[in-house]
PDB file of N, CA and C in Angstrom:
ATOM      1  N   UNK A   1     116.663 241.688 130.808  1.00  0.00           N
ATOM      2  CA  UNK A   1     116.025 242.961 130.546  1.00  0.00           C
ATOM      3  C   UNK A   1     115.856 243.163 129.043  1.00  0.00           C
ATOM      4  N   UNK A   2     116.903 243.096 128.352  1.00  0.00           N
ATOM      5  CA  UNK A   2     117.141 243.140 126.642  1.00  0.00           C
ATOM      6  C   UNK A   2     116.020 242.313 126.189  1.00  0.00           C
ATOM      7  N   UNK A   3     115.329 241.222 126.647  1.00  0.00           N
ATOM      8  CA  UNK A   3     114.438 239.770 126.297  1.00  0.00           C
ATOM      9  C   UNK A   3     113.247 240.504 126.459  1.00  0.00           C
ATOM     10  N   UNK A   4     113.002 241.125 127.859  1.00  0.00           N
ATOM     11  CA  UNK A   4     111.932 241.171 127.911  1.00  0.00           C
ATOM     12  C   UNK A   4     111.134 243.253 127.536  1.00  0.00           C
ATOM     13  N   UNK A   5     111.964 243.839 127.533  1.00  0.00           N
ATOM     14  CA  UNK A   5     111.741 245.125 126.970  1.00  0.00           C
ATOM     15  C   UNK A   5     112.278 245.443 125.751  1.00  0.00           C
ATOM     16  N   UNK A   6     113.478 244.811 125.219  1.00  0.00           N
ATOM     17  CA  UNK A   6     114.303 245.562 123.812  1.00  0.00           C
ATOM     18  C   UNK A   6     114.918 245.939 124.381  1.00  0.00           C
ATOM     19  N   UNK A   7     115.463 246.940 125.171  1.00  0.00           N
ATOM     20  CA  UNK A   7     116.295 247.787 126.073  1.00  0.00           C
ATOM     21  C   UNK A   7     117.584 247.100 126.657  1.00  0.00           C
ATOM     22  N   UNK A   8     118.905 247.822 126.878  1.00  0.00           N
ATOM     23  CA  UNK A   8     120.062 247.253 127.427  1.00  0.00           C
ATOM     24  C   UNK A   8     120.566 248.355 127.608  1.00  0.00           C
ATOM     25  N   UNK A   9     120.775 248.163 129.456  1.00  0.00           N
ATOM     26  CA  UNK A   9     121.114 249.651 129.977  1.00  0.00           C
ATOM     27  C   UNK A   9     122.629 250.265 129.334  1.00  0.00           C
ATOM     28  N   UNK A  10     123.088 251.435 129.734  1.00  0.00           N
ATOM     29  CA  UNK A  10     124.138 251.805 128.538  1.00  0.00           C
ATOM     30  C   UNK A  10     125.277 251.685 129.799  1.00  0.00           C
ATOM     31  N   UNK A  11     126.417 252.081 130.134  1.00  0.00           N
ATOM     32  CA  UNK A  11     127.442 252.190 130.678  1.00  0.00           C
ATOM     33  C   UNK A  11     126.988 252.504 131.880  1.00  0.00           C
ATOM     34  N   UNK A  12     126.531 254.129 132.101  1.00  0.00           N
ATOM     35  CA  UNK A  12     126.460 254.707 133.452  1.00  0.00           C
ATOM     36  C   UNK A  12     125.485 254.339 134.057  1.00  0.00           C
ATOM     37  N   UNK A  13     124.250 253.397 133.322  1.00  0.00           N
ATOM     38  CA  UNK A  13     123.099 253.044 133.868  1.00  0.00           C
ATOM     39  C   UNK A  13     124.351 252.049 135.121  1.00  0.00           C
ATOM     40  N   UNK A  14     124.912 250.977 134.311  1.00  0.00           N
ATOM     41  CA  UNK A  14     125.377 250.087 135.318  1.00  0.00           C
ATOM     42  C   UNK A  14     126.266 250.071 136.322  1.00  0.00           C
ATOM     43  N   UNK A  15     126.649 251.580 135.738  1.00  0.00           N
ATOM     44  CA  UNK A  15     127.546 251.856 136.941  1.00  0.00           C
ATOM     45  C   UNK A  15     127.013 252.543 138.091  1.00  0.00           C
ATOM     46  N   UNK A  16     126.002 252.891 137.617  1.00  0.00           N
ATOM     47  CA  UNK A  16     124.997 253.539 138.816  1.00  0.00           C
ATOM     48  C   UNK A  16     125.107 252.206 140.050  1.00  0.00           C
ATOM     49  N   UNK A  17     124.319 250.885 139.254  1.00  0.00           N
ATOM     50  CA  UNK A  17     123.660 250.282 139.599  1.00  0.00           C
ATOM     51  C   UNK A  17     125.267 249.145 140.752  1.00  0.00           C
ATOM     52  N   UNK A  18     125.933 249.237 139.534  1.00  0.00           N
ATOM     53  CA  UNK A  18     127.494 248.345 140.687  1.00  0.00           C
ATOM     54  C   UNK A  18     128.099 249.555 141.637  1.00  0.00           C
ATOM     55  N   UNK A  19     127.481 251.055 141.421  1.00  0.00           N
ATOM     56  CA  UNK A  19     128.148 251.511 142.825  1.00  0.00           C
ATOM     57  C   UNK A  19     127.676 251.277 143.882  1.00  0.00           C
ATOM     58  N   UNK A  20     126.439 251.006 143.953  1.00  0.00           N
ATOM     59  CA  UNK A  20     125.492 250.704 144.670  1.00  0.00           C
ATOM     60  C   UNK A  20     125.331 249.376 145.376  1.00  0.00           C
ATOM     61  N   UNK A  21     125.759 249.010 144.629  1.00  0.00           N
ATOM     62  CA  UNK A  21     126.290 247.152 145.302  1.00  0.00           C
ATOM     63  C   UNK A  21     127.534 247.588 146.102  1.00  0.00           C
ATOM     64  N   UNK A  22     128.235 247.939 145.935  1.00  0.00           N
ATOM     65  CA  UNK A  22     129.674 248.399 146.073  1.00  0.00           C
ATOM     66  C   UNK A  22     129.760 249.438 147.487  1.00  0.00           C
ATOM     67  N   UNK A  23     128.788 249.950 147.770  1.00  0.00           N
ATOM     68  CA  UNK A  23     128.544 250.852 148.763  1.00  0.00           C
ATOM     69  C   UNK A  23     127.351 250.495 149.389  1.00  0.00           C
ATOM     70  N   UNK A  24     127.296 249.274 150.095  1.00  0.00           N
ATOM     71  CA  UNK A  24     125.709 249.350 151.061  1.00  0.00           C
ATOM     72  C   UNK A  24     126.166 250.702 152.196  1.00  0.00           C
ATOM     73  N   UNK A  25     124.216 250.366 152.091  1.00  0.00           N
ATOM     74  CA  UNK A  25     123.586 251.720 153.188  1.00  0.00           C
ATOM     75  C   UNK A  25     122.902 252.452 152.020  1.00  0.00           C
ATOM     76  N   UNK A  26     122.444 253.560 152.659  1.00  0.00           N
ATOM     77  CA  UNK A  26     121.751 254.553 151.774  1.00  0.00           C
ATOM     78  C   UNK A  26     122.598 255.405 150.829  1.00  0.00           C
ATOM     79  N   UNK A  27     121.982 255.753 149.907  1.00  0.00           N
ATOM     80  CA  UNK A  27     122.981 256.674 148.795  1.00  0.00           C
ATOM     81  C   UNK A  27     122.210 256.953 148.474  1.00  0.00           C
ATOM     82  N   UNK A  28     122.447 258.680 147.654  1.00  0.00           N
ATOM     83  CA  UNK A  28     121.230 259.387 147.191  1.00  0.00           C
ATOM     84  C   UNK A  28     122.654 259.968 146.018  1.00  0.00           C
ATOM     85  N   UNK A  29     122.056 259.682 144.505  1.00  0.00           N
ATOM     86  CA  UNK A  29     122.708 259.862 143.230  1.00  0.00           C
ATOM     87  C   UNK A  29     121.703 260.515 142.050  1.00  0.00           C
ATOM     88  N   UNK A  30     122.374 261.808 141.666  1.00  0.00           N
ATOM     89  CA  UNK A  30     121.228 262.755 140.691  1.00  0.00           C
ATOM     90  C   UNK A  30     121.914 262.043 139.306  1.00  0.00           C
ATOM     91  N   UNK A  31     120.650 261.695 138.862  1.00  0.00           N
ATOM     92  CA  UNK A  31     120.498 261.421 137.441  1.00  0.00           C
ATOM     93  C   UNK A  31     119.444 262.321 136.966  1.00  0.00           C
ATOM     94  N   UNK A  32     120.317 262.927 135.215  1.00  0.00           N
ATOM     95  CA  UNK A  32     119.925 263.685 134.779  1.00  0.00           C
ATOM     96  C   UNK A  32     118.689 263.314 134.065  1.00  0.00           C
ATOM     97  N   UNK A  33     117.610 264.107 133.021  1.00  0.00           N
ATOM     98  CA  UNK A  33     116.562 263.443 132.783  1.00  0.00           C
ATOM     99  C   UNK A  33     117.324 263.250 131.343  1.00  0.00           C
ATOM    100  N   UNK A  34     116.511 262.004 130.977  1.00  0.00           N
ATOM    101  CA  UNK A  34     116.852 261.220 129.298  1.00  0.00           C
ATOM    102  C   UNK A  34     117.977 260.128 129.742  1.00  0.00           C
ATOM    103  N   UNK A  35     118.111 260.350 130.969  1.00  0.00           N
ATOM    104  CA  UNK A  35     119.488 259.221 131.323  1.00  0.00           C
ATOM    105  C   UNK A  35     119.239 257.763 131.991  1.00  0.00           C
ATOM    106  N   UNK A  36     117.792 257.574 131.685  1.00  0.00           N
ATOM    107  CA  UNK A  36     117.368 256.408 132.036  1.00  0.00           C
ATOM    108  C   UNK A  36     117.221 255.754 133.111  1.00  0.00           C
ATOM    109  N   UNK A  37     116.672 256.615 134.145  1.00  0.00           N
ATOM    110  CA  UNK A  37     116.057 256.109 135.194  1.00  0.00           C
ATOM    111  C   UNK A  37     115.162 255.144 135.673  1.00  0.00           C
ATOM    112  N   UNK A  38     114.353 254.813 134.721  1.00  0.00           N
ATOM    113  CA  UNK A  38     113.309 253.440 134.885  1.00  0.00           C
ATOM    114  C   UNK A  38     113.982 252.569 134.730  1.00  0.00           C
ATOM    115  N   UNK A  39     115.169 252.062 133.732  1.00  0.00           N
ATOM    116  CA  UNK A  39     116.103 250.722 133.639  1.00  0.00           C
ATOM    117  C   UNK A  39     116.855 250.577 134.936  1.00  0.00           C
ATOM    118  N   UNK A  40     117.396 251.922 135.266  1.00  0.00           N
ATOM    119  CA  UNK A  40     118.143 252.085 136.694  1.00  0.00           C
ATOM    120  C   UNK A  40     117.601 251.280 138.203  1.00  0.00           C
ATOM    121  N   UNK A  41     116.204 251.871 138.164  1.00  0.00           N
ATOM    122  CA  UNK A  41     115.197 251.848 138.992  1.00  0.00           C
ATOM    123  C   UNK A  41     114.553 250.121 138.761  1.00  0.00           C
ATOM    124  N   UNK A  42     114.537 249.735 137.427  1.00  0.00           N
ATOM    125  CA  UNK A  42     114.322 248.272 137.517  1.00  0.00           C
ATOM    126  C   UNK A  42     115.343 247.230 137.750  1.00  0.00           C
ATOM    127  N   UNK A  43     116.632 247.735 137.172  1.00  0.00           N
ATOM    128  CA  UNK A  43     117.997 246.771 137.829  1.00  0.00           C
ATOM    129  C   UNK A  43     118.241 246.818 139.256  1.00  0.00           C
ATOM    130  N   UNK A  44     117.933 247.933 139.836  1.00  0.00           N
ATOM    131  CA  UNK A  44     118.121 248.172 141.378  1.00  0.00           C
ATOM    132  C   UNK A  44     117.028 247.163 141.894  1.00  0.00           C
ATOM    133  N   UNK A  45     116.075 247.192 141.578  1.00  0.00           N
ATOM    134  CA  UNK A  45     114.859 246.670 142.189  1.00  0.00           C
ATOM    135  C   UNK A  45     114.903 245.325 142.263  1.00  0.00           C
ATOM    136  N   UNK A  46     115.107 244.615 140.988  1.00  0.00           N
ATOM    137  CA  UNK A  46     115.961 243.358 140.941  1.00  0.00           C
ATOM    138  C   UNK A  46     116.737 242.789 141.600  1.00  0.00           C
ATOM    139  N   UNK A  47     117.805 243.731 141.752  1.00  0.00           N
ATOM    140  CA  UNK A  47     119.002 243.443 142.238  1.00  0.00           C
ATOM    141  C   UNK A  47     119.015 242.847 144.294  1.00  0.00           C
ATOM    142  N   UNK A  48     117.857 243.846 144.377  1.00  0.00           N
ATOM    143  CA  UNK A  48     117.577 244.299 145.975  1.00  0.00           C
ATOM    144  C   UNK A  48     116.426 243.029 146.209  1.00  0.00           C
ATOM    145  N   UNK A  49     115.645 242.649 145.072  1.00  0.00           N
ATOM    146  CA  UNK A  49     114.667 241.348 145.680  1.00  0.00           C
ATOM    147  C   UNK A  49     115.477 240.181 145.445  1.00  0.00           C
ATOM    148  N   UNK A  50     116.439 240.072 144.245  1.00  0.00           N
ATOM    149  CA  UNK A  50     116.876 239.066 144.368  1.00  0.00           C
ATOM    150  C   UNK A  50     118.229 238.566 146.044  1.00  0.00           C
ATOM    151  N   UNK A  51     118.148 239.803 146.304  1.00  0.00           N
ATOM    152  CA  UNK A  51     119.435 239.487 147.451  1.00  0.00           C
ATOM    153  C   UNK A  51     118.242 239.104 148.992  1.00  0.00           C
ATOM    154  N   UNK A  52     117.040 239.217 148.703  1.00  0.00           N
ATOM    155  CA  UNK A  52     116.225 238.936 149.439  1.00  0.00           C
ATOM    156  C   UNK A  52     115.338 240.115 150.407  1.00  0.00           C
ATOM    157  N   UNK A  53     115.424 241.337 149.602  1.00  0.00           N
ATOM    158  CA  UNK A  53     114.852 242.241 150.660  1.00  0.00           C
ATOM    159  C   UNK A  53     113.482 242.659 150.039  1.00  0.00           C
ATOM    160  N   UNK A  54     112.664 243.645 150.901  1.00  0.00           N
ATOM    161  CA  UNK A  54     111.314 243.691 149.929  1.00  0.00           C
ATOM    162  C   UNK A  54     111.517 245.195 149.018  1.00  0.00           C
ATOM    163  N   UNK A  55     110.644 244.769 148.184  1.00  0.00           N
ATOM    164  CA  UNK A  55     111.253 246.043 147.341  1.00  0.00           C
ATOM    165  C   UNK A  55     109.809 246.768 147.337  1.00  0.00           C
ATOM    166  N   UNK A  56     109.742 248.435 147.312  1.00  0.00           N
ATOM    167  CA  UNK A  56     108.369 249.015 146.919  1.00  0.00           C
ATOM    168  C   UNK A  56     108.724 249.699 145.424  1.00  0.00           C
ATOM    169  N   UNK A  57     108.420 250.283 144.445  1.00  0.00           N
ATOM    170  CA  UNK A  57     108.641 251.161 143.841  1.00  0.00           C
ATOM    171  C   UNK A  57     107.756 251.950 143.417  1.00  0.00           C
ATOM    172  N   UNK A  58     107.679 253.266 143.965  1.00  0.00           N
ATOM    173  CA  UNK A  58     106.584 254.682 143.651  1.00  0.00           C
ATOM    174  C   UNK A  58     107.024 255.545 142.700  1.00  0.00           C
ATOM    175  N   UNK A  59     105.825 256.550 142.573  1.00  0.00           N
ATOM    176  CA  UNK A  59     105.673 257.189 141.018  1.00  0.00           C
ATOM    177  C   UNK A  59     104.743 257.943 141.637  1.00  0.00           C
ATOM    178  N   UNK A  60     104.836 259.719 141.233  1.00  0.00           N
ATOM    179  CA  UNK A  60     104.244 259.968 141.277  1.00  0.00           C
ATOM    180  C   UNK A  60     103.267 260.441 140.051  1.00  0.00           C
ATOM    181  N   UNK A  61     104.088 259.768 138.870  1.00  0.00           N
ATOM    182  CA  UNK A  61     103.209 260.128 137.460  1.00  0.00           C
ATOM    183  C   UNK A  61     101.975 259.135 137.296  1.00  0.00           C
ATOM    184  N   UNK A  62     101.273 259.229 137.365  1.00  0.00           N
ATOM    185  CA  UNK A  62     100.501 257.961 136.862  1.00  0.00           C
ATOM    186  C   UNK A  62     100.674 257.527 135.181  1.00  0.00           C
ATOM    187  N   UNK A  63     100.822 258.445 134.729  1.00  0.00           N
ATOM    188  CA  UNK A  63     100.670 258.092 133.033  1.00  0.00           C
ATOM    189  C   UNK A  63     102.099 256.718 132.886  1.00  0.00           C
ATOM    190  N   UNK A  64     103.136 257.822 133.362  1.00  0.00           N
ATOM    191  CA  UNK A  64     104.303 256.669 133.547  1.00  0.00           C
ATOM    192  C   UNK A  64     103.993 255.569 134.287  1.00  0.00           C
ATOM    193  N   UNK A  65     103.662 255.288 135.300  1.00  0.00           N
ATOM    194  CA  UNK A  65     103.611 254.107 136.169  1.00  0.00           C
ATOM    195  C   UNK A  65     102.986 253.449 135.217  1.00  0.00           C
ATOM    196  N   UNK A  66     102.177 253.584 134.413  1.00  0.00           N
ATOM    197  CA  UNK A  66     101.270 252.872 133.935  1.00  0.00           C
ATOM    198  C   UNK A  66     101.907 252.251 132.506  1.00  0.00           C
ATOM    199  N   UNK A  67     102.407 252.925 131.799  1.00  0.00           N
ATOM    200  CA  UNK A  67     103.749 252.775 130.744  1.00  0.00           C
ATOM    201  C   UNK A  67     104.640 251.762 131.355  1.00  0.00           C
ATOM    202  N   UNK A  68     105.314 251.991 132.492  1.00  0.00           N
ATOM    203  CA  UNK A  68     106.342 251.010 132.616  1.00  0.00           C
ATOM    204  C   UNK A  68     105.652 249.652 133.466  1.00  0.00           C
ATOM    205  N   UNK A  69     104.612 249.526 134.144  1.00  0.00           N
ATOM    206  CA  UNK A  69     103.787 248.482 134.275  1.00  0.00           C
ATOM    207  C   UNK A  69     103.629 247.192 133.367  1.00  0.00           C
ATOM    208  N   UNK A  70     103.474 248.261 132.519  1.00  0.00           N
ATOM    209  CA  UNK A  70     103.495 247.295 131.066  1.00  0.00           C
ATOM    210  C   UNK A  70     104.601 246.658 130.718  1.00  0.00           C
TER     211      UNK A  70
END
């Protein structure tokens, strides 16, 4: 992630992301805004194709979708 954006998620990003490993099934977790949800949302996404499942990810911003596309 650091290689290919600059970016390296901070602490709670990853702990988001290992509770979540840590707890299969569904989970629903409020993250506040500025707390980095797109790194969240791309380690999860990762995480979930690499273990072999299909991944979708929606937006309803377009300006953003289009930002993190990039």
């Amino acid at each position: 992630l650091y290689r290919a954006t600059g970016k390296f998620p901070r602490d709670t990003q990853i702990l988001s992301i290992l509770n979540s490993m840590i707890h299969r099934g569904n989970m629903i977790q409020e993250i506040a805004t500025g707390e980095g949800k797109g790194i969240i949302t791309a380690l999860q996404a990762s995480y979930l194709w690499f273990t072999g499942q299909t991944v979708d990810v929606t937006t309803s911003n377009q300006s953003l979708a289009s930002r993190d596309l990039e």
